[in-house]
Protein backbone atom coordinates (compact mmCIF):
# COMPACT_ATOMS: atom_id res chain seq x y z
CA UNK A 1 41.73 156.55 -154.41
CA UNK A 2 39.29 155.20 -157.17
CA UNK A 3 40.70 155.88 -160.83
CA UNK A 4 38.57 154.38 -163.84
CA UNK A 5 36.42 152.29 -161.37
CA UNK A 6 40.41 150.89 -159.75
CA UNK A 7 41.08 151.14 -156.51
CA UNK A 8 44.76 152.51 -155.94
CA UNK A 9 46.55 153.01 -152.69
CA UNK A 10 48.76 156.39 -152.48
CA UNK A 11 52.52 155.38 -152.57
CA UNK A 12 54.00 158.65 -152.55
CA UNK A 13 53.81 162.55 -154.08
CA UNK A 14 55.98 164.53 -156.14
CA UNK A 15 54.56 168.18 -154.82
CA UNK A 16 55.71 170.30 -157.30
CA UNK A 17 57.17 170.31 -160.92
CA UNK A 18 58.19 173.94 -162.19
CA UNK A 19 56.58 174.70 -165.32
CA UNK A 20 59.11 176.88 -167.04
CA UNK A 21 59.04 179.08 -170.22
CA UNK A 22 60.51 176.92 -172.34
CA UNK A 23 58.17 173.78 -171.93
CA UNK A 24 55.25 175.65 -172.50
CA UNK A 25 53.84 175.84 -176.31
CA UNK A 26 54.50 178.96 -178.24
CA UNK A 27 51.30 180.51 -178.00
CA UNK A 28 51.81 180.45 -173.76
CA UNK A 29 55.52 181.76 -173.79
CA UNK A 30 56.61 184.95 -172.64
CA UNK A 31 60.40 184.64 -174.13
CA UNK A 32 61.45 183.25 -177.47
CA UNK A 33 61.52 179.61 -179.00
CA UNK A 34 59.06 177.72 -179.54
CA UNK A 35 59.18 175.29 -176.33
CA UNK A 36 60.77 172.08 -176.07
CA UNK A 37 58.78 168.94 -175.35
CA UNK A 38 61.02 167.68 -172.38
CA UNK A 39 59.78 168.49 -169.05
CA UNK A 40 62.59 168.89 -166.31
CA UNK A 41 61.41 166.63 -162.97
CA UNK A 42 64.74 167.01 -160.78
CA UNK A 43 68.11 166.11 -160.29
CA UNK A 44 68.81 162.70 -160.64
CA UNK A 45 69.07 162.05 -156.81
CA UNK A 46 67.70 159.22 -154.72
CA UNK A 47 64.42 160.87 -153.87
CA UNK A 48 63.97 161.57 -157.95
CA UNK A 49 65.36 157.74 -158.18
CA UNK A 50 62.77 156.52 -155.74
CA UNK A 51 59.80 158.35 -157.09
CA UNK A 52 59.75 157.48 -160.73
CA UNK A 53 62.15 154.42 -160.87
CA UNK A 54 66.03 153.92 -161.96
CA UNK A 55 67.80 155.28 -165.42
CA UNK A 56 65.89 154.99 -168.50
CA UNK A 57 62.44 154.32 -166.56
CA UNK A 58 58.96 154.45 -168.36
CA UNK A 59 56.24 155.20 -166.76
CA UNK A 60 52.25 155.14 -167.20
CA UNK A 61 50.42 158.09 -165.83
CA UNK A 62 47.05 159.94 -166.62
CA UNK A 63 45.47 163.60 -166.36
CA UNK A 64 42.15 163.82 -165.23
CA UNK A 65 39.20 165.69 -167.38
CA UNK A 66 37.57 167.42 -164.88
CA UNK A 67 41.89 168.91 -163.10
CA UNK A 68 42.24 170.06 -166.61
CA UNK A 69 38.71 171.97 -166.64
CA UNK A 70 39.35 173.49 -163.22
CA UNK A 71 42.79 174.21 -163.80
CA UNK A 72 41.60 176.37 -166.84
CA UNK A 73 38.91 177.79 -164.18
CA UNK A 74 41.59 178.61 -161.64
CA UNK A 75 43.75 180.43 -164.45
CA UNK A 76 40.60 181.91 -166.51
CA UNK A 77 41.75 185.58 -165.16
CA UNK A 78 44.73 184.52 -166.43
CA UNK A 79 43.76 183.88 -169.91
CA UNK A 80 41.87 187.32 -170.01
CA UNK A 81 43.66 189.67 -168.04
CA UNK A 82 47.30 189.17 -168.81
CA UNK A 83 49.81 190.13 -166.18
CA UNK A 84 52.31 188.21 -168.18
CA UNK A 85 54.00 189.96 -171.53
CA UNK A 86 52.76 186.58 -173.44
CA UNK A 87 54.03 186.03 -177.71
CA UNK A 88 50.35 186.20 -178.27
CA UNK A 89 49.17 188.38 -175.64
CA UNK A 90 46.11 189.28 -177.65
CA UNK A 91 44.97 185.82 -178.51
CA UNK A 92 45.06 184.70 -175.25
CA UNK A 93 40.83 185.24 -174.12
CA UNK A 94 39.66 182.77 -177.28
CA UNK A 95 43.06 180.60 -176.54
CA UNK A 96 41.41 179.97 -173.13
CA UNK A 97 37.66 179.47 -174.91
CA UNK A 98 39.20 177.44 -177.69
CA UNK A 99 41.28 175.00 -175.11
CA UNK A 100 37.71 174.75 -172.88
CA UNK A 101 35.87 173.66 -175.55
CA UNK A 102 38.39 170.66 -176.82
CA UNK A 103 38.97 169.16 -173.27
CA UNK A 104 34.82 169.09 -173.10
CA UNK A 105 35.30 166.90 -175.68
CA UNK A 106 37.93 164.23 -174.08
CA UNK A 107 37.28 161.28 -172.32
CA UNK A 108 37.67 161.40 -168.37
CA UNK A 109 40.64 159.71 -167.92
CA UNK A 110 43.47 160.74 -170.79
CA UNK A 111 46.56 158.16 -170.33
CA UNK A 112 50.08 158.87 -171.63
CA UNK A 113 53.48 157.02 -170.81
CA UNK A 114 56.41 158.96 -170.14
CA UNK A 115 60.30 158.06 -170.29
CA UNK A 116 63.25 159.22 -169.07
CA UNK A 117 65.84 161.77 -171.59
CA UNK A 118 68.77 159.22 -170.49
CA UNK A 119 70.87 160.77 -173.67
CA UNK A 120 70.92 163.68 -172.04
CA UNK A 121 73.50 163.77 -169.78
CA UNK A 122 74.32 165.99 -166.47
CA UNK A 123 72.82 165.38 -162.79
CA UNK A 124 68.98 167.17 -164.13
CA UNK A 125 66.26 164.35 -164.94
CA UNK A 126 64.27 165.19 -168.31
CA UNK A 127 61.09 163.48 -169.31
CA UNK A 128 58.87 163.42 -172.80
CA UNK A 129 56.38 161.68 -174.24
CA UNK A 130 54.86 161.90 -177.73
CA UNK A 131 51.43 161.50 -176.54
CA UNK A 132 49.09 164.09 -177.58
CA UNK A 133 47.88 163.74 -173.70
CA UNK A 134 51.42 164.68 -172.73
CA UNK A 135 51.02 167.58 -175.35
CA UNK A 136 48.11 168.82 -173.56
CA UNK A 137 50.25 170.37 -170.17
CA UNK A 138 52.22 172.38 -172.57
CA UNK A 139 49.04 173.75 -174.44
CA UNK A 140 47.05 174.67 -171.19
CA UNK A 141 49.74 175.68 -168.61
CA UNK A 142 50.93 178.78 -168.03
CA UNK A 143 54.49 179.96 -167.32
CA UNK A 144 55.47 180.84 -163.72
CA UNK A 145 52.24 180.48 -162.66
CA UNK A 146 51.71 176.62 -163.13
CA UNK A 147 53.12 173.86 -161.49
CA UNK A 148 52.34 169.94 -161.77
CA UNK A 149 52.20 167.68 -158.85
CA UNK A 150 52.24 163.66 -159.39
CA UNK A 151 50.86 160.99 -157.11
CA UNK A 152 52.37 157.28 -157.52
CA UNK A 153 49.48 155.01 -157.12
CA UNK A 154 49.90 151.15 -156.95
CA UNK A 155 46.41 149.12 -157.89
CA UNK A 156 46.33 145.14 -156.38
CA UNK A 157 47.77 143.65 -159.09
CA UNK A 158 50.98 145.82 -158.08
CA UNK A 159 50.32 148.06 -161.25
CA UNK A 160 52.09 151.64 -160.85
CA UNK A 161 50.24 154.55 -162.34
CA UNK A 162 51.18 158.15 -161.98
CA UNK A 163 48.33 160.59 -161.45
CA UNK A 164 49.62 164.38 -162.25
CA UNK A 165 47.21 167.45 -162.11
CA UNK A 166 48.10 171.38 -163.04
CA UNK A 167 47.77 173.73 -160.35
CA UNK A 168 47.79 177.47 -160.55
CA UNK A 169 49.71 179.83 -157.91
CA UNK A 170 49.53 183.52 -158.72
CA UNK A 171 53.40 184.67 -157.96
CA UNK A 172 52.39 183.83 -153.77
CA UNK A 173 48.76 184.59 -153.89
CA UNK A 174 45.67 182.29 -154.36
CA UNK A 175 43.77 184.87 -155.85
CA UNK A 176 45.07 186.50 -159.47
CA UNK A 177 45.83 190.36 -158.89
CA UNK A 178 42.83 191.51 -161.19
CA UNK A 179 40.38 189.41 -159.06
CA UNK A 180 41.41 191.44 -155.85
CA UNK A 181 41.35 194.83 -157.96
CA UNK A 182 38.24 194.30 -159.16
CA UNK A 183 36.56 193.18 -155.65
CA UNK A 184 38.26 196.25 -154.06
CA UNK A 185 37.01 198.70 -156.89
CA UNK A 186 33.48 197.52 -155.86
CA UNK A 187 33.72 198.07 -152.79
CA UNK A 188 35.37 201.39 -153.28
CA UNK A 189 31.98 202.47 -155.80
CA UNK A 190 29.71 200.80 -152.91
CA UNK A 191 27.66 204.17 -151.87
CA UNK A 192 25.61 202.48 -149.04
CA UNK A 193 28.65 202.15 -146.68
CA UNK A 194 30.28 204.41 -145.02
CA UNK A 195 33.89 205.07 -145.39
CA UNK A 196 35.05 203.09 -142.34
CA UNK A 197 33.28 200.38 -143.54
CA UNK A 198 35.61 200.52 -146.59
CA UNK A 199 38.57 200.46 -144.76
CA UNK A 200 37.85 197.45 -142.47
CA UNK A 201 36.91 195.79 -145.61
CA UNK A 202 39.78 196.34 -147.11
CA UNK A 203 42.29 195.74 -143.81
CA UNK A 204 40.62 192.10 -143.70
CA UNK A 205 41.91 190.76 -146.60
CA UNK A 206 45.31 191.16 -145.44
CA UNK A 207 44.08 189.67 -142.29
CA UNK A 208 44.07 192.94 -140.14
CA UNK A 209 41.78 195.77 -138.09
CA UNK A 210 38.78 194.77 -136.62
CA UNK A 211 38.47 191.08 -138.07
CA UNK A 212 42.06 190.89 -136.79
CA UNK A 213 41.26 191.97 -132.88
CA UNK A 214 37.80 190.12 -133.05
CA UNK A 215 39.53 187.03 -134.48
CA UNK A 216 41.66 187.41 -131.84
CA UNK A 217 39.03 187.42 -128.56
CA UNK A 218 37.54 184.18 -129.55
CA UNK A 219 40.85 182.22 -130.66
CA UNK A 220 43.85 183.85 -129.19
CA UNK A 221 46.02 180.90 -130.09
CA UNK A 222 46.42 178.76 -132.92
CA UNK A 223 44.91 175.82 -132.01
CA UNK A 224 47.50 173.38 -133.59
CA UNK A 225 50.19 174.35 -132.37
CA UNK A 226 48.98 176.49 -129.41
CA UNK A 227 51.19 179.17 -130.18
CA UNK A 228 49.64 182.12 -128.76
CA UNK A 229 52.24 185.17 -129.48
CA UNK A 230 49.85 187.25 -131.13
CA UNK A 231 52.85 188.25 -133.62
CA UNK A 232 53.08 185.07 -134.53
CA UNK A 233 49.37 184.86 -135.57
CA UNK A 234 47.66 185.22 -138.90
CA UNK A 235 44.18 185.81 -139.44
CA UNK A 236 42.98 183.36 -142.07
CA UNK A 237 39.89 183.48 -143.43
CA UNK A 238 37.95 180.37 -144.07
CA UNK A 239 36.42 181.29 -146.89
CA UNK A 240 38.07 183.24 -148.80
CA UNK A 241 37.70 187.23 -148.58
CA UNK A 242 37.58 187.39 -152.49
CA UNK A 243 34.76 185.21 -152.01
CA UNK A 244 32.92 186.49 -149.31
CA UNK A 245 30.07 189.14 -149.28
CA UNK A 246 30.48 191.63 -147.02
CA UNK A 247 29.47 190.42 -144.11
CA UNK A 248 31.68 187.50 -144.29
CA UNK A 249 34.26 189.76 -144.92
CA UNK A 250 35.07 190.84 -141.42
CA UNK A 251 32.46 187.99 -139.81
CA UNK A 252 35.04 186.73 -136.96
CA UNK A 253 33.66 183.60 -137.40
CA UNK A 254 34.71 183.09 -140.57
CA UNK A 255 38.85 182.32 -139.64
CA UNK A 256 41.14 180.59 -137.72
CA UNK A 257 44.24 182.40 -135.98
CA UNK A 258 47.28 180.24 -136.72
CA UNK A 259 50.83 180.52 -137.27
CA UNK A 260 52.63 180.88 -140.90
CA UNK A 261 53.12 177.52 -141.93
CA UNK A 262 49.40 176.30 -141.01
CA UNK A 263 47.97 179.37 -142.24
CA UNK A 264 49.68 178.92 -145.79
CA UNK A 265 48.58 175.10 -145.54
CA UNK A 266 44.81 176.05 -144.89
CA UNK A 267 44.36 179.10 -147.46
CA UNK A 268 45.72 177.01 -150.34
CA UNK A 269 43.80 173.64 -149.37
CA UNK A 270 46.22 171.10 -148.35
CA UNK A 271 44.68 171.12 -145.58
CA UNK A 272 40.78 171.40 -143.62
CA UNK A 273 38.78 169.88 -141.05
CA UNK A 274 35.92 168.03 -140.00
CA UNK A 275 32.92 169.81 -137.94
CA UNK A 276 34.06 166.84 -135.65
CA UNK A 277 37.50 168.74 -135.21
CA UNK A 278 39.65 166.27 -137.14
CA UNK A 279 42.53 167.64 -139.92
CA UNK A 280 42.19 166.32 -143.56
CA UNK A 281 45.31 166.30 -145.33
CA UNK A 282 45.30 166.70 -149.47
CA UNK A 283 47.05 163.71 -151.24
CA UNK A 284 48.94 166.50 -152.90
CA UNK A 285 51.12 167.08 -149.90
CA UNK A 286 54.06 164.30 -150.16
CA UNK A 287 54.39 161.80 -146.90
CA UNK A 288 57.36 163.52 -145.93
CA UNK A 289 56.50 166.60 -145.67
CA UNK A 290 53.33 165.57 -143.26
CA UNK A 291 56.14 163.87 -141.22
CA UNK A 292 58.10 166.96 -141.07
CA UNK A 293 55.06 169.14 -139.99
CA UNK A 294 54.25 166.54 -137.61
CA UNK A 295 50.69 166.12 -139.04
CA UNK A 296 48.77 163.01 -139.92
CA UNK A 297 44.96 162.44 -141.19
CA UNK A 298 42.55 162.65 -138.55
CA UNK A 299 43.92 163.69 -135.93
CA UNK A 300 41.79 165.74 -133.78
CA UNK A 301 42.60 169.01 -132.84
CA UNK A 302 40.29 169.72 -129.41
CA UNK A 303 40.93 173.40 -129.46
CA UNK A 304 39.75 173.99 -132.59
CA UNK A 305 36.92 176.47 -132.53
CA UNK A 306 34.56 175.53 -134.50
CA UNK A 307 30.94 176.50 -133.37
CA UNK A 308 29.55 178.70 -135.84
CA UNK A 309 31.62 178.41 -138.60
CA UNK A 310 30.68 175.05 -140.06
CA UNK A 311 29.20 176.62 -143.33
CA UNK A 312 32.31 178.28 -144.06
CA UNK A 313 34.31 175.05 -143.43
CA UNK A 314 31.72 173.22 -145.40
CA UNK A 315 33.11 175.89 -148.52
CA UNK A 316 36.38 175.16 -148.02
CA UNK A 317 36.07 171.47 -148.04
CA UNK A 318 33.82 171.77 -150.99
CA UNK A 319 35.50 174.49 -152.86
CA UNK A 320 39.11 175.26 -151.59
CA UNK A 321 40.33 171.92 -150.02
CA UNK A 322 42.35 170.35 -152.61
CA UNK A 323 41.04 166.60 -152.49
């Protein structure tokens, strides 16, 4: 991995950092305060211990320009359509403009240093910073919708940096509820198909009718694991059926059968795959965890159909793969 023209080798990943309601700035919170500037990253345990370094540790680490713009992308419906009861509900369309238009204006690389609350005593880990780079993550993220990952890198000089980035996840879904209202409101206007149409539009986002049973013909097991209990299956589409006209909607050829766990892994990008049938694996999913899954990067999955569906992998490398 290549940060300000320096090559760094992945040491390890931190996968996900809660960001709570009282980190956040005012503007973002849902309860009262106005936010406190320590961010909670875990008990103080040896994984916590191993990650960022013993008692009292400081630490460099750096945001990226262009995570910050799509995080704002990714949580733009957000911003504008409030599920949330936000303090400044109302405010929150221009907050989202306003916040665009000063990251445009950063550099591409915005370094900070954080260090460990060691006053603060009891077995949870508390960092701060008084960067105005640290600031940032409480201005843009969101409350229970937001988390922060961190990668340690190490450069060849033995130089530790810590790369974080802000991802969105809508309560469970990849999509934010007013996306999927609005795409099912067209489609319930849409006078030029029939009514059955409608409703095997509609049963394919959830992975079910006819997409399901077609799906099913042409992969009737998931070909990573080769589990092939159909109620073990899930019907994921490749790209995704928020995205997809309607054709690609219920086009078998755009998803994979495969159980729970791979099926989460694919839809939210930590993982895709090669035309040449080989898994890529996100450096946002921690070594461990690949260990536990029992998946490593390149391996080649033979039964993996993929004839006919290499434009919609090339869209989820491109647009959903989380690199």
């Amino acid at each position: 991995m290549k940060i300000d023209g320096v090559e760094y080798k992945i040491l390890d990943t931190k996968e996900k950092i809660t960001v709570a309601d009282s980190f956040v700035l005012r503007s973002n919170k849902i309860g009262g305060g106005n936010g406190e500037a320590k961010l909670y990253v875990g008990n103080d345990n040896n994984d916590v211990r191993t990650f960022f370094g013993n008692e009292g540790f400081s630490v460099r680490c750096c945001l990226l320009k262009k995570d910050l713009i799509q995080y704002l992308k990714d949580s733009e419906n957000e911003y504008k359509k409030p599920e949330q009861n936000y303090t400044k509900k109302d405010e929150m369309p221009q907050l989202w403009q306003d916040r665009l238009n000063k990251i445009n204006t950063l550099g591409d690389i915005l370094y900070f240093n954080i260090e460990e609350q060691d006053q603060l005593q009891g077995p949870r880990v508390y960092v701060n910073s008084a960067s105005p780079n640290y600031t940032l993550i409480r201005e843009l993220s969101l409350p229970n919708i937001t988390y922060l990952s961190a990668i340690k890198l190490e450069d060849n000089q033995n130089n530790i940096l810590f790369y974080f980035r802000l991802f969105v996840d809508y309560f469970g879904e990849t999509q934010h509820p007013a996306v999927i209202e609005d795409e099912l409101e067209r489609l319930s206007d849409k006078e030029d198909i029939s009514s059955e149409q409608k409703t095997q539009l509609v049963k394919a986002r959830l992975g079910q009718g006819k997409y399901r049973k077609a799906l099913l013909e042409e992969c009737p097991f998931c070909p990573i694991t080769l589990v092939s209990d159909d109620r073990l299956l899930i019907a994921s589409h490749i790209k995704p059926w928020v995205d997809s006209n309607e054709k690609e909607k219920t086009d078998p050829k755009n998803g994979f059968m495969f159980t729970p766990t791979f099926d989460f892994l694919f839809d939210r990008g930590f993982i895709t795959f090669t035309d040449d049938k080989k898994m890529v694996i996100s450096p946002w999913i921690s070594k461990i965890t690949c260990s536990r899954l029992n998946i490593s990067p390149n391996k080649q999955y033979p039964m993996l159909p993929i004839e006919s569906r290499e434009k919609y992998l090339e869209y989820h490398r491109k647009n959903i793969f989380k690199s």
